[in-house]
N, C-alpha and C. Protein backbone atom coordinates (compact mmCIF):
# COMPACT_ATOMS: atom_id res chain seq x y z
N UNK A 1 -142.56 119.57 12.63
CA UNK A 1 -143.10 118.23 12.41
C UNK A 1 -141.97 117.21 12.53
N UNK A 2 -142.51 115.98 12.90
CA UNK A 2 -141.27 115.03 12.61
C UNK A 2 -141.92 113.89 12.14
N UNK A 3 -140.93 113.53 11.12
CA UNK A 3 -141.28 111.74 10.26
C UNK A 3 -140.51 110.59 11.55
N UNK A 4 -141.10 110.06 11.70
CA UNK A 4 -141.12 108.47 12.25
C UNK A 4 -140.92 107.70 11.26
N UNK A 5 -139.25 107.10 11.44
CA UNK A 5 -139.09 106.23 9.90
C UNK A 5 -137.88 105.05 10.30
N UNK A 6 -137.76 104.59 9.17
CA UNK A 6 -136.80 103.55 9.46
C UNK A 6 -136.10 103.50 7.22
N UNK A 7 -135.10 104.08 7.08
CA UNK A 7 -134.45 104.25 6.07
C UNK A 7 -134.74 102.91 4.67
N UNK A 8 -134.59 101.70 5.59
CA UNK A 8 -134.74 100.63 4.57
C UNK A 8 -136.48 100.22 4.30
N UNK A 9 -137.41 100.87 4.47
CA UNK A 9 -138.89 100.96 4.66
C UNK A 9 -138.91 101.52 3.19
N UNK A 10 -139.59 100.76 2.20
CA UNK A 10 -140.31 101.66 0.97
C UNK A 10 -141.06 102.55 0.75
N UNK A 11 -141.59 102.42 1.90
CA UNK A 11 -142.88 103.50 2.14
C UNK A 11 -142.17 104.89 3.27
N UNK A 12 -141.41 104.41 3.56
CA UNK A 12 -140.49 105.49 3.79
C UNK A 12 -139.89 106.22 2.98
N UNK A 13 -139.24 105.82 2.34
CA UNK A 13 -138.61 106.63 1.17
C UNK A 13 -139.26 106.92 0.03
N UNK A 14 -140.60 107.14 0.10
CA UNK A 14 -141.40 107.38 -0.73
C UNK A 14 -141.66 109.03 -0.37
N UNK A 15 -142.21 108.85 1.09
CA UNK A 15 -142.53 109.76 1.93
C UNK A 15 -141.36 110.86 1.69
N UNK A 16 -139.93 110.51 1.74
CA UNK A 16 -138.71 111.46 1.89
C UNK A 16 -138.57 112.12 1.10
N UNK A 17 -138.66 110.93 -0.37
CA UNK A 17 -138.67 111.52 -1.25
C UNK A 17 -139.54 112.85 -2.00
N UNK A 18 -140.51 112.40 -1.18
CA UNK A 18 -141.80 113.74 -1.45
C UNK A 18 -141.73 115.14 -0.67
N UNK A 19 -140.63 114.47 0.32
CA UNK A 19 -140.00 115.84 1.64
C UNK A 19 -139.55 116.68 0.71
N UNK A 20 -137.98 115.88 0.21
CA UNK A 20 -136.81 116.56 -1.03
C UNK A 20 -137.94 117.35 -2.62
N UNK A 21 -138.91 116.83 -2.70
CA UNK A 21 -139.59 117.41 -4.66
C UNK A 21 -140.30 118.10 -3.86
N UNK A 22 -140.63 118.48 -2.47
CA UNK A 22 -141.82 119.45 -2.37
C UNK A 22 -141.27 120.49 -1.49
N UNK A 23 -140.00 120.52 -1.36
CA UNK A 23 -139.44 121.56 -0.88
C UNK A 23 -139.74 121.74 1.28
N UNK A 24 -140.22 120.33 1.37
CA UNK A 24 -140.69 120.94 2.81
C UNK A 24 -139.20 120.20 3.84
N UNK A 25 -138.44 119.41 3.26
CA UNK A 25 -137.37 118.79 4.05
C UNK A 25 -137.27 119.46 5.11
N UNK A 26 -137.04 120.73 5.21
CA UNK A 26 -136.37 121.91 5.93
C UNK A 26 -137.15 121.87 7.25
N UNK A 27 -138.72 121.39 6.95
CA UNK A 27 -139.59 121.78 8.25
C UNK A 27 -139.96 120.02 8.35
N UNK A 28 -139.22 119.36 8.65
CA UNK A 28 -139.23 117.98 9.30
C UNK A 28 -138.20 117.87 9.69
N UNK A 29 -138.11 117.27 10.80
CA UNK A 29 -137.22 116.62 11.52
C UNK A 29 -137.31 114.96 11.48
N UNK A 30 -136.39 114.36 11.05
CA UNK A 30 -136.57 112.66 10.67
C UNK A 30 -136.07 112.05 11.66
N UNK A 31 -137.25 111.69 12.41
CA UNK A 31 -136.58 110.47 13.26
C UNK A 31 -136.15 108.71 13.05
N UNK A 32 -135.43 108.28 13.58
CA UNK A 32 -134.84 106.92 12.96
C UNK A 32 -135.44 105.89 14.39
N UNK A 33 -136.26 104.79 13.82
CA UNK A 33 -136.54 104.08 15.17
C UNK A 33 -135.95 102.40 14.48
N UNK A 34 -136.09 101.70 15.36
CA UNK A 34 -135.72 100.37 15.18
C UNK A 34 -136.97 99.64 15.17
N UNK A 35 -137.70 99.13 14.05
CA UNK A 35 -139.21 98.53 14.44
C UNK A 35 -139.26 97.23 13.84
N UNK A 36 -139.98 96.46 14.27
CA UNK A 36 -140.50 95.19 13.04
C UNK A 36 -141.49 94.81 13.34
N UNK A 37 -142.02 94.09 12.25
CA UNK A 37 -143.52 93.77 12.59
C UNK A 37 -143.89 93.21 13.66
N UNK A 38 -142.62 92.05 14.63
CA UNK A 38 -143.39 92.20 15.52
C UNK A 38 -143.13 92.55 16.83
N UNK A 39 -142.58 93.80 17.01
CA UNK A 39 -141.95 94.39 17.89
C UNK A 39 -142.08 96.00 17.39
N UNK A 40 -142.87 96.42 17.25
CA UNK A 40 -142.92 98.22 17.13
C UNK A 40 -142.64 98.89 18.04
N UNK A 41 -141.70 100.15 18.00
CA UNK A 41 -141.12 101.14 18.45
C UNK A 41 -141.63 101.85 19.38
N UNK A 42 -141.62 101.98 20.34
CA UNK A 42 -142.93 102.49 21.23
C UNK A 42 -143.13 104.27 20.41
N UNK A 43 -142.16 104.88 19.91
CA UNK A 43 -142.29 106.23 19.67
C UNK A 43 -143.22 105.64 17.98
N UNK A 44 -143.42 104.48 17.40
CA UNK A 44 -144.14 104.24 16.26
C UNK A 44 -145.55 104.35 16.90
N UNK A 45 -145.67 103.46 17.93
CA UNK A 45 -146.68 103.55 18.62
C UNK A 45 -148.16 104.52 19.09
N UNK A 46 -147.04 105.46 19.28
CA UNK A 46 -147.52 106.80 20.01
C UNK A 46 -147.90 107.10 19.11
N UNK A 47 -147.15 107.13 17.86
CA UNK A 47 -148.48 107.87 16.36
C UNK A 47 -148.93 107.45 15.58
N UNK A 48 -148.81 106.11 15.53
CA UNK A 48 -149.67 105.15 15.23
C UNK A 48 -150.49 104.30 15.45
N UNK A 49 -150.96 103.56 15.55
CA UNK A 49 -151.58 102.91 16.89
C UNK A 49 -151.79 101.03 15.96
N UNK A 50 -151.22 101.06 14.55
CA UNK A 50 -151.36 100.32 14.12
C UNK A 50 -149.89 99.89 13.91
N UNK A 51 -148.99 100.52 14.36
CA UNK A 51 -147.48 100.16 14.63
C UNK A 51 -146.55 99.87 13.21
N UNK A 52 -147.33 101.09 12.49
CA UNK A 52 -146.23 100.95 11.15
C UNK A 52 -145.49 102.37 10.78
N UNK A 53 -144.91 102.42 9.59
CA UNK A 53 -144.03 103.24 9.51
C UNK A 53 -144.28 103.92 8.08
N UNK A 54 -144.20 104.81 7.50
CA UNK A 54 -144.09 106.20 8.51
C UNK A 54 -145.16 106.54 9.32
N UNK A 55 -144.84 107.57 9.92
CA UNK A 55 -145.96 108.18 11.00
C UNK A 55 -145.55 109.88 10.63
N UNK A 56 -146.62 110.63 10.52
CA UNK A 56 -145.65 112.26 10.31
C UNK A 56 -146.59 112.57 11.81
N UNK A 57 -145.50 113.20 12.86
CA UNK A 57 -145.85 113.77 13.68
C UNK A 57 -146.64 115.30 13.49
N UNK A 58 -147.64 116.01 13.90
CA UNK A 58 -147.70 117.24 13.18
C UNK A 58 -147.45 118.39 15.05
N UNK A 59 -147.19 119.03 14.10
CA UNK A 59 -146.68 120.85 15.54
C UNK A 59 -148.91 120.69 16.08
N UNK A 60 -149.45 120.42 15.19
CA UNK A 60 -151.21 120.88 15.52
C UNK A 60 -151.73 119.44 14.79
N UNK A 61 -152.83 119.11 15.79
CA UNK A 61 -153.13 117.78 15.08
C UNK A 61 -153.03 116.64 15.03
N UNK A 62 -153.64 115.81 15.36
CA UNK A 62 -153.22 114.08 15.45
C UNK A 62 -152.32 114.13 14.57
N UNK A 63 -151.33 112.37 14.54
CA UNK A 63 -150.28 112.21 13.53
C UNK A 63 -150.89 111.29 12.55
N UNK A 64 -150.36 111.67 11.58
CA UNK A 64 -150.79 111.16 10.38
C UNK A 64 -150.05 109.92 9.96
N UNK A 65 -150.62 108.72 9.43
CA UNK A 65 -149.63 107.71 9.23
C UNK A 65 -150.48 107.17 8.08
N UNK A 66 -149.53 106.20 7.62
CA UNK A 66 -150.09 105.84 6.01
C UNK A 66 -149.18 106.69 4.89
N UNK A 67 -148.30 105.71 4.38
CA UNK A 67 -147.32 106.82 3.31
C UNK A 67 -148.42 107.80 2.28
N UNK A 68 -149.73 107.23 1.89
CA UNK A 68 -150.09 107.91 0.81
C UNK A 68 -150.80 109.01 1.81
N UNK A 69 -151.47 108.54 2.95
CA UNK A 69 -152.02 109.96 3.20
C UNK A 69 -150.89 111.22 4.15
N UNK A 70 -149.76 110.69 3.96
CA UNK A 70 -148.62 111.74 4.18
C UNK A 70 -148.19 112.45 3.08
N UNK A 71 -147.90 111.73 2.04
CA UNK A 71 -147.58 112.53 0.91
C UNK A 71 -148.84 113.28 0.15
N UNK A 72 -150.21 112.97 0.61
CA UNK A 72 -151.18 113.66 0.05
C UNK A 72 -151.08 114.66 0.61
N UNK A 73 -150.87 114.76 1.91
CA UNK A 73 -150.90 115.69 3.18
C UNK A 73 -149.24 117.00 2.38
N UNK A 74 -148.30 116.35 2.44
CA UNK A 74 -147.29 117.23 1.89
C UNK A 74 -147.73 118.15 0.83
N UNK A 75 -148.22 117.32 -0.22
CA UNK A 75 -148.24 117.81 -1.65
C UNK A 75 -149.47 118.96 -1.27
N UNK A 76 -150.17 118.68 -0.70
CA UNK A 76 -151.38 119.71 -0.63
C UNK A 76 -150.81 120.91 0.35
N UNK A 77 -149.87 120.39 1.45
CA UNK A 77 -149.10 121.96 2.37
C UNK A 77 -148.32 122.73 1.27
N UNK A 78 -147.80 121.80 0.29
CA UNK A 78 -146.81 122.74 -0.48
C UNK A 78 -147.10 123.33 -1.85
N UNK A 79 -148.53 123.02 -2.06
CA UNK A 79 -148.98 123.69 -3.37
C UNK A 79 -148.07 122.93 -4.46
N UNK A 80 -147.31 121.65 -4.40
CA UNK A 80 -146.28 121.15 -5.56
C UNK A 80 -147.49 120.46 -6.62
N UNK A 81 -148.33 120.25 -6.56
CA UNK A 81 -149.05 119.43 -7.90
C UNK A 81 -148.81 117.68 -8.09
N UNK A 82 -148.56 117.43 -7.29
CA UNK A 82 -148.20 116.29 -7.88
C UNK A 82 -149.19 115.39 -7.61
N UNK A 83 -150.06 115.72 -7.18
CA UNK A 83 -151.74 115.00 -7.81
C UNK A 83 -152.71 115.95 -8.48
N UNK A 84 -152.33 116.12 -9.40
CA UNK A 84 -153.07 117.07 -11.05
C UNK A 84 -154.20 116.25 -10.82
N UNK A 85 -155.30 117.40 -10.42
CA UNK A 85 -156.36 116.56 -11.30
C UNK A 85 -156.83 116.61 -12.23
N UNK A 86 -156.33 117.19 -13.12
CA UNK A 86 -156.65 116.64 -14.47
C UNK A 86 -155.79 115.21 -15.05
N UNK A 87 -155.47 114.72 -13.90
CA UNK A 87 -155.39 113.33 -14.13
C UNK A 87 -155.24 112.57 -12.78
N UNK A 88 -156.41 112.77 -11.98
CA UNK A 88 -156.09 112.62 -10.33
C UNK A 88 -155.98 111.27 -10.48
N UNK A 89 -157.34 110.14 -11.28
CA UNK A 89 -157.12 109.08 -10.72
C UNK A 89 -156.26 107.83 -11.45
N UNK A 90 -155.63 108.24 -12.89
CA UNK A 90 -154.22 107.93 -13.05
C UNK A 90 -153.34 107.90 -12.30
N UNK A 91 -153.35 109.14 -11.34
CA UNK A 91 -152.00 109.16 -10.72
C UNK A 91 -152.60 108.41 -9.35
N UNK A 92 -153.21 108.28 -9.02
CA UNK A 92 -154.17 107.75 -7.79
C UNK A 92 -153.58 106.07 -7.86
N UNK A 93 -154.01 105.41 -9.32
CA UNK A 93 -154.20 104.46 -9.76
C UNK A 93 -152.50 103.56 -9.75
N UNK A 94 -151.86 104.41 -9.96
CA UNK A 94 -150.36 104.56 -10.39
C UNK A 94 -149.63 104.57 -9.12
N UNK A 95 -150.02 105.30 -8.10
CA UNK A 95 -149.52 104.96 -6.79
C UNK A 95 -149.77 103.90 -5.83
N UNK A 96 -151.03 103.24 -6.03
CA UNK A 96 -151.80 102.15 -5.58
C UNK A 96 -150.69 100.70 -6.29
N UNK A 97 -150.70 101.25 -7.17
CA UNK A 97 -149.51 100.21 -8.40
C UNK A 97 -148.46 99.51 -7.57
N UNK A 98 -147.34 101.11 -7.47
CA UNK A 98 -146.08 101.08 -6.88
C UNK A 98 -146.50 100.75 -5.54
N UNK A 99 -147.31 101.31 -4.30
CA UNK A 99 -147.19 100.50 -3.43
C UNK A 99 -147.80 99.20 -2.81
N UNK A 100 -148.50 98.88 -4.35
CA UNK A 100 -148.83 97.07 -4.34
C UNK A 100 -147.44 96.52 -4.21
N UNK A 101 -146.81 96.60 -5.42
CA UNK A 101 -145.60 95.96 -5.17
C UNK A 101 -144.72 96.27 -4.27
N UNK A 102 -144.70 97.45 -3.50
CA UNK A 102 -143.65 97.39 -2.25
C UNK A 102 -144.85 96.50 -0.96
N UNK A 103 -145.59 96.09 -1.38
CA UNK A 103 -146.22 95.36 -0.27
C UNK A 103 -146.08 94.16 -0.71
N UNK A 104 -145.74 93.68 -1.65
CA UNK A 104 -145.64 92.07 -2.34
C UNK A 104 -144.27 91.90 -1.82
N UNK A 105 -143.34 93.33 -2.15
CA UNK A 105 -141.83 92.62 -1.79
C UNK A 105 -141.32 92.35 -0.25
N UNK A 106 -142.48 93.24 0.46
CA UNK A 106 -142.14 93.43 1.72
C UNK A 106 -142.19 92.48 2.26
N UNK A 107 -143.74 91.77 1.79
CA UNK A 107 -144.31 90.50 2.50
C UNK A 107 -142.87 89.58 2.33
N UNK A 108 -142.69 89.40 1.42
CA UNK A 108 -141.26 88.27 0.90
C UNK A 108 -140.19 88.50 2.06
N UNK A 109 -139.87 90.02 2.05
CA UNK A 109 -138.68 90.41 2.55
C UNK A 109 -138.81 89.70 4.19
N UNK A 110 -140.22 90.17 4.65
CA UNK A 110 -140.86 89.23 6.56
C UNK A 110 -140.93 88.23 5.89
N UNK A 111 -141.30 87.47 5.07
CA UNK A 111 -141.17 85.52 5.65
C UNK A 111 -140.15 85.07 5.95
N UNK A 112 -138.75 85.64 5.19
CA UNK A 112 -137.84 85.16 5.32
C UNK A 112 -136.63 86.00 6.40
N UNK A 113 -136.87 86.54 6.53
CA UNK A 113 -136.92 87.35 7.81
C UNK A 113 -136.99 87.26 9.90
N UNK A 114 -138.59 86.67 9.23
CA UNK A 114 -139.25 86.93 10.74
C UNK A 114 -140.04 85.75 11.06
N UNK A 115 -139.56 84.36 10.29
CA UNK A 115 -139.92 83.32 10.20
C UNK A 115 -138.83 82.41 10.70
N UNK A 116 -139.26 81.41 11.06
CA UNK A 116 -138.42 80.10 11.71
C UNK A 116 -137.97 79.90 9.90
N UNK A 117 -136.69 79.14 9.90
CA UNK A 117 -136.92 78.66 8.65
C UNK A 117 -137.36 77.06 8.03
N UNK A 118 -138.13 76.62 9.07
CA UNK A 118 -138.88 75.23 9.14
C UNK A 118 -140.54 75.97 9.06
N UNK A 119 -140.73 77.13 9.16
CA UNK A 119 -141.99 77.98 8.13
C UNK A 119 -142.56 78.73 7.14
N UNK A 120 -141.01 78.93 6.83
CA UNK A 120 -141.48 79.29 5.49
C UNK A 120 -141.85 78.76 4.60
N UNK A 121 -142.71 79.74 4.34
CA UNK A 121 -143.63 79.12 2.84
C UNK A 121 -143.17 79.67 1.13
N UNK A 122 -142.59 78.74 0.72
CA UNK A 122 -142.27 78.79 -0.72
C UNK A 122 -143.22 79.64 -1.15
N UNK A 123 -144.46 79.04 -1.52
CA UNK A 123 -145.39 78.97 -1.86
C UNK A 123 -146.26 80.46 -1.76
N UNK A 124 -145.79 80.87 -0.78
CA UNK A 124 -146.58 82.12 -0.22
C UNK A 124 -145.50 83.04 -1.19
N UNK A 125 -144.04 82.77 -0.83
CA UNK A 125 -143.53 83.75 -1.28
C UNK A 125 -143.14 83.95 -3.07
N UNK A 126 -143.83 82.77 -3.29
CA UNK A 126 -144.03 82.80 -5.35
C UNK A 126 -144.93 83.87 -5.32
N UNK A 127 -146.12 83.31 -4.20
CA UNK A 127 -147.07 84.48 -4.62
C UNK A 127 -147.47 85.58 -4.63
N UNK A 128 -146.40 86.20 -3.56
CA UNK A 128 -146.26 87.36 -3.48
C UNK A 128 -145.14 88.00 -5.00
N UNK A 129 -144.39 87.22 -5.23
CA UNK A 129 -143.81 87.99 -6.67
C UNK A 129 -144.57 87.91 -7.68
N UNK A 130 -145.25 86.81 -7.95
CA UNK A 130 -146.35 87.02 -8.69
C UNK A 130 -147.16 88.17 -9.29
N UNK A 131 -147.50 88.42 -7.56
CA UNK A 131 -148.37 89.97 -8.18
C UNK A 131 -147.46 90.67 -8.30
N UNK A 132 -145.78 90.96 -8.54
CA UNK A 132 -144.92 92.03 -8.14
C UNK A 132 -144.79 92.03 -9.78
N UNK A 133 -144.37 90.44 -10.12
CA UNK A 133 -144.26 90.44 -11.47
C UNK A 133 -145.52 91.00 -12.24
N UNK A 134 -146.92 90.88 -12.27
CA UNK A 134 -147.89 91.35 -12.60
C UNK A 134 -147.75 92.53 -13.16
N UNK A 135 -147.80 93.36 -11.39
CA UNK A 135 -147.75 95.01 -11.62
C UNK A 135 -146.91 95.24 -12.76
N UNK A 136 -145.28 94.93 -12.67
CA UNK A 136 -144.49 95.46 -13.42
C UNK A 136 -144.81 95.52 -14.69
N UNK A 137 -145.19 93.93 -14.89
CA UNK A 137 -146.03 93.95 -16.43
C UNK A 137 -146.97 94.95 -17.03
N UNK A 138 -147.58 95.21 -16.22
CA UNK A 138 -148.63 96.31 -16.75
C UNK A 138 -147.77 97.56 -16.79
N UNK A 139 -147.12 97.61 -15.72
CA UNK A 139 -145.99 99.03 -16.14
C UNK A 139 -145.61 99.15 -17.09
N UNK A 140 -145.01 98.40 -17.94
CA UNK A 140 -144.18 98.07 -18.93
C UNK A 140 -145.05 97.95 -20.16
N UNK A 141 -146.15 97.81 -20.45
CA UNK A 141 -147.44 97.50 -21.18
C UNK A 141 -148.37 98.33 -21.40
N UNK A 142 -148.83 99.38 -19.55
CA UNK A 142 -149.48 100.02 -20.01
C UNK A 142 -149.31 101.52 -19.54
N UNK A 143 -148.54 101.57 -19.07
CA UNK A 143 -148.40 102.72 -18.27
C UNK A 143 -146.85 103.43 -18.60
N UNK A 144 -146.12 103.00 -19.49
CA UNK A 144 -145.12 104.01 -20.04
C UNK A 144 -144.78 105.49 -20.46
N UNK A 145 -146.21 105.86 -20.91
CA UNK A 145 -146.72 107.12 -21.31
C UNK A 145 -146.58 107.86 -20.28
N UNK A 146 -147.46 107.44 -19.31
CA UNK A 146 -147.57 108.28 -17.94
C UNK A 146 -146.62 108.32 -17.13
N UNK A 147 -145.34 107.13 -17.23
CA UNK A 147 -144.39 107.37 -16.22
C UNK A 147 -143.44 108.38 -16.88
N UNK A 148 -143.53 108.34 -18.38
CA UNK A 148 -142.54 109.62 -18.94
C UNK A 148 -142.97 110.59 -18.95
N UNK A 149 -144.26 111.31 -18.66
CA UNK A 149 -144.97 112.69 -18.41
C UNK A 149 -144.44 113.41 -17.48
N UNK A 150 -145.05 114.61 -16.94
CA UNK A 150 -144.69 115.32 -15.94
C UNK A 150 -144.38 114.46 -14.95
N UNK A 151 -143.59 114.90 -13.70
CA UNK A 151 -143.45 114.22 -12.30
C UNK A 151 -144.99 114.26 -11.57
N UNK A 152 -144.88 113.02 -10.94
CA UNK A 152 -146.18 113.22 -10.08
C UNK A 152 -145.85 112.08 -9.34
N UNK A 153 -147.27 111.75 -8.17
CA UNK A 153 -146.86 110.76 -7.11
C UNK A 153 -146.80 109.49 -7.37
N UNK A 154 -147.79 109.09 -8.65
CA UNK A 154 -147.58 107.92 -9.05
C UNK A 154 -146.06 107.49 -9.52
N UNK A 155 -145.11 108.17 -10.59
CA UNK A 155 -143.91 108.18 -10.44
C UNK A 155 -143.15 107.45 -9.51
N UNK A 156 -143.31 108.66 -8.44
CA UNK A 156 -142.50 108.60 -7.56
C UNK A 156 -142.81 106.97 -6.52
N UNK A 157 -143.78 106.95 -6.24
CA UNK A 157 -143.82 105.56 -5.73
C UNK A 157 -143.47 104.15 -6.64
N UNK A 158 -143.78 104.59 -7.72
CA UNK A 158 -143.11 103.38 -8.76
C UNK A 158 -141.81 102.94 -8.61
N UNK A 159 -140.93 104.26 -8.83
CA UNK A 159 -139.54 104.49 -8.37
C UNK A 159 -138.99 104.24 -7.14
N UNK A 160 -139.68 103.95 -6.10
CA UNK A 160 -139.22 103.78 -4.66
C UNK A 160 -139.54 102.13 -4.86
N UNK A 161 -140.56 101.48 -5.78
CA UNK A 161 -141.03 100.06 -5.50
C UNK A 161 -139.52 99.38 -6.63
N UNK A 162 -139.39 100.06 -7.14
CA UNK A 162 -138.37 99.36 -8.06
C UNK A 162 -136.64 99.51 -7.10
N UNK A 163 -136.72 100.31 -6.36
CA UNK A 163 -135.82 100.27 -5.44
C UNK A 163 -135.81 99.33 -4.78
N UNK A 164 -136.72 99.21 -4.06
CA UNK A 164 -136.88 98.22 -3.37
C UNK A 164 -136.59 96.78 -3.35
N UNK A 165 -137.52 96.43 -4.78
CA UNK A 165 -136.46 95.15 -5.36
C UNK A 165 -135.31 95.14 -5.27
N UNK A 166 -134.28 96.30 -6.30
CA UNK A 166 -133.22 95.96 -6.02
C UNK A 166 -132.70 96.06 -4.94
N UNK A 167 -133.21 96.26 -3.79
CA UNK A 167 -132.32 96.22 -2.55
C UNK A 167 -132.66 94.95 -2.06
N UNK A 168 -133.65 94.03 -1.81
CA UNK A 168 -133.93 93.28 -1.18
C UNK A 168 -134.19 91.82 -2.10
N UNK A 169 -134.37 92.11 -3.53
CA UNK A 169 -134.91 91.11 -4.29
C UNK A 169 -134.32 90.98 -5.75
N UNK A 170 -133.02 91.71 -5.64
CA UNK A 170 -132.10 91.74 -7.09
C UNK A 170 -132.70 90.84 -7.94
N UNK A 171 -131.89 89.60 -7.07
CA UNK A 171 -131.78 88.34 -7.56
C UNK A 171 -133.01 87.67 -9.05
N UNK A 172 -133.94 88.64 -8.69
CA UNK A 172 -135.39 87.90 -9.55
C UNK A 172 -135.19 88.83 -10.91
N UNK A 173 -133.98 89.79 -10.89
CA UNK A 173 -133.86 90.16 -12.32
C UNK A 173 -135.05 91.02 -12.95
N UNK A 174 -135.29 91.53 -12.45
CA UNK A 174 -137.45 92.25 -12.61
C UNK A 174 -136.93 93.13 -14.29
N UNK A 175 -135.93 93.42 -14.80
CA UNK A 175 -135.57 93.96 -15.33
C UNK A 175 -135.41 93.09 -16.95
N UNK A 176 -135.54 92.05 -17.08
CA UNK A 176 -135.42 91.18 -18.42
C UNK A 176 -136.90 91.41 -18.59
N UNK A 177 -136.97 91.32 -20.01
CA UNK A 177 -138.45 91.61 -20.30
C UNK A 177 -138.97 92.96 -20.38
N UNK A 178 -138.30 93.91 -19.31
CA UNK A 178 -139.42 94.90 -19.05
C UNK A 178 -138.02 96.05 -19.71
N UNK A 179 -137.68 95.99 -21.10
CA UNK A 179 -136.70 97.76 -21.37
C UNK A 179 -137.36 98.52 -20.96
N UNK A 180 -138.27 98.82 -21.27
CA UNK A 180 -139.19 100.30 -21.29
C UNK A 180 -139.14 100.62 -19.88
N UNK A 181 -139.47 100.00 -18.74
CA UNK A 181 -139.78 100.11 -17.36
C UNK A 181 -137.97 100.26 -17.16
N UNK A 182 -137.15 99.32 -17.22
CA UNK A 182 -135.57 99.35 -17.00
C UNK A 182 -135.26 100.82 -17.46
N UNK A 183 -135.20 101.48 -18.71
CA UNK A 183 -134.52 102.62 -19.25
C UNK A 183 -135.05 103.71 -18.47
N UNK A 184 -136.53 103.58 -18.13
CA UNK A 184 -137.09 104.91 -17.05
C UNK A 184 -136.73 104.56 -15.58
N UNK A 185 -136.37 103.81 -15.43
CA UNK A 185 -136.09 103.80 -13.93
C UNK A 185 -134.96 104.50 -13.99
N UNK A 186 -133.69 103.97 -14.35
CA UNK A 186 -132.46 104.60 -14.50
C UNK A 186 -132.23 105.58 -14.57
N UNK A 187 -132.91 106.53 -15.57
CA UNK A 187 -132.96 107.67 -15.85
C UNK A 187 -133.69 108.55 -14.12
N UNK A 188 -134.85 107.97 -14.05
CA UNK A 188 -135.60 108.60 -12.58
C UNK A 188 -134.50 108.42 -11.47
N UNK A 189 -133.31 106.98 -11.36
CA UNK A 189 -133.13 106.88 -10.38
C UNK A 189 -132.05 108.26 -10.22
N UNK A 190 -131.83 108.85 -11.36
CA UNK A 190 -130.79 109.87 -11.48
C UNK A 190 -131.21 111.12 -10.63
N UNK A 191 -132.41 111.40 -10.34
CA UNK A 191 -133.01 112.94 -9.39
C UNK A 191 -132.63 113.04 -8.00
N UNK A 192 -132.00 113.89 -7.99
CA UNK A 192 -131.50 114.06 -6.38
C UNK A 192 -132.39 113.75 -5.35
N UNK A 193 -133.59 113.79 -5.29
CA UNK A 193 -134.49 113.10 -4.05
C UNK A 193 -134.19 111.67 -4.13
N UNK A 194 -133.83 110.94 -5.42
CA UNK A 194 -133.86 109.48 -5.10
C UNK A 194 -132.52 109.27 -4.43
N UNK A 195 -131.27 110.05 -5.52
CA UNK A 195 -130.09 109.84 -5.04
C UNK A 195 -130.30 110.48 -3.54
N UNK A 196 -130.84 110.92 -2.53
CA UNK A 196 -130.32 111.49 -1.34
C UNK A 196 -131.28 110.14 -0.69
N UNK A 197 -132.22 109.46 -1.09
CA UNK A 197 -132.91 108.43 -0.06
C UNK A 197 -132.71 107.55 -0.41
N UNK A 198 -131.71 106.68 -1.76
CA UNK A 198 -131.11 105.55 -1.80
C UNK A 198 -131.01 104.70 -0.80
N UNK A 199 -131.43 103.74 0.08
CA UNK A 199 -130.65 102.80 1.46
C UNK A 199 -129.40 102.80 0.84
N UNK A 200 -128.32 102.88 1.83
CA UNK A 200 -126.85 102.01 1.91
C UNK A 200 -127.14 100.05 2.07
């Protein structure tokens, strides 16, 4: 198989990270393309057709794209559990979470980006932290319990969205207010799948 990726992608390193906890690293091959929204990779292309990232190429089988239905796809080749259902749509609920907010930060990360800067919109991009700030809130409020439980996918995408900030969105401090969410990240960011898909 091979992943179609680009390293600084959240939804990439969500995906990797689920390579490294489910033991399948070994049987992917990671490819690195150069893409942006508005210029996709022609090899993104080919297995996607909606020109985003990741894409898992498969040996049998159309390619699969969409981080959650790749890592559903992993977790179910590797028998790892990390959608229990005896708590499927917690963790369902919990991953939808984390990659709300890597889609709030992303949006931020393209306006300013892939915009003239006589178009950007302030305005757009309050509102995209908005909901970033939101989510977290509820992290921090209601969902503490579950991020200190067993590992699972909700976790893990939480942990890749809080990355994310700090790589691209330090500056907003997401971390005042929220100990409870701050002390578990730290601790999560400590597991060798995160430490090996960190961006430089």
């Amino acid at each position: 198989m091979q992943l179609i990726k680009s390293d600084a992608s959240p939804f990439v390193r969500k995906t990797v990270v689920t390579l490294h906890e489910t033991g399948l690293l070994d049987q992917v091959t990671l490819v690195d393309v150069a893409t942006t929204p508005l210029a996709s990779d022609p090899a993104v292309l080919a297995a996607n057709p909606i020109g985003k990232i990741p894409a898992l190429v498969r040996d049998h089988g159309p390619a699969l794209y969409d981080s959650r239905v790749i890592c559903r796809y992993l977790d179910a080749k590797a028998g790892s559990g990390l959608y229990p259902e005896s708590r499927l749509w917690e963790v369902l609920t919990l991953e939808a979470t984390g990659d709300g907010i890597m889609e709030a930060a992303l949006a931020m990360t393209y306006e300013a980006r892939f915009r003239s800067p006589d178009m950007i919109s302030t305005d757009w991009v309050e509102a995209q932290w908005s909901k970033a700030a939101r989510a977290l809130d509820a992290l921090e409020t209601r969902w503490m319990s579950h991020l200190n439980g067993p590992l699972d996918m909700g976790q893990m995408a939480v942990g890749c969205a809080l990355g994310y900030i700090d790589l691209r969105h330090d500056a907003r401090g997401w971390r005042t207010g929220r100990d409870a969410l701050a002390a578990w990240f730290e601790t999560f960011s400590a597991r060798e799948s995160m430490i090996a898909t960190k961006p430089a």
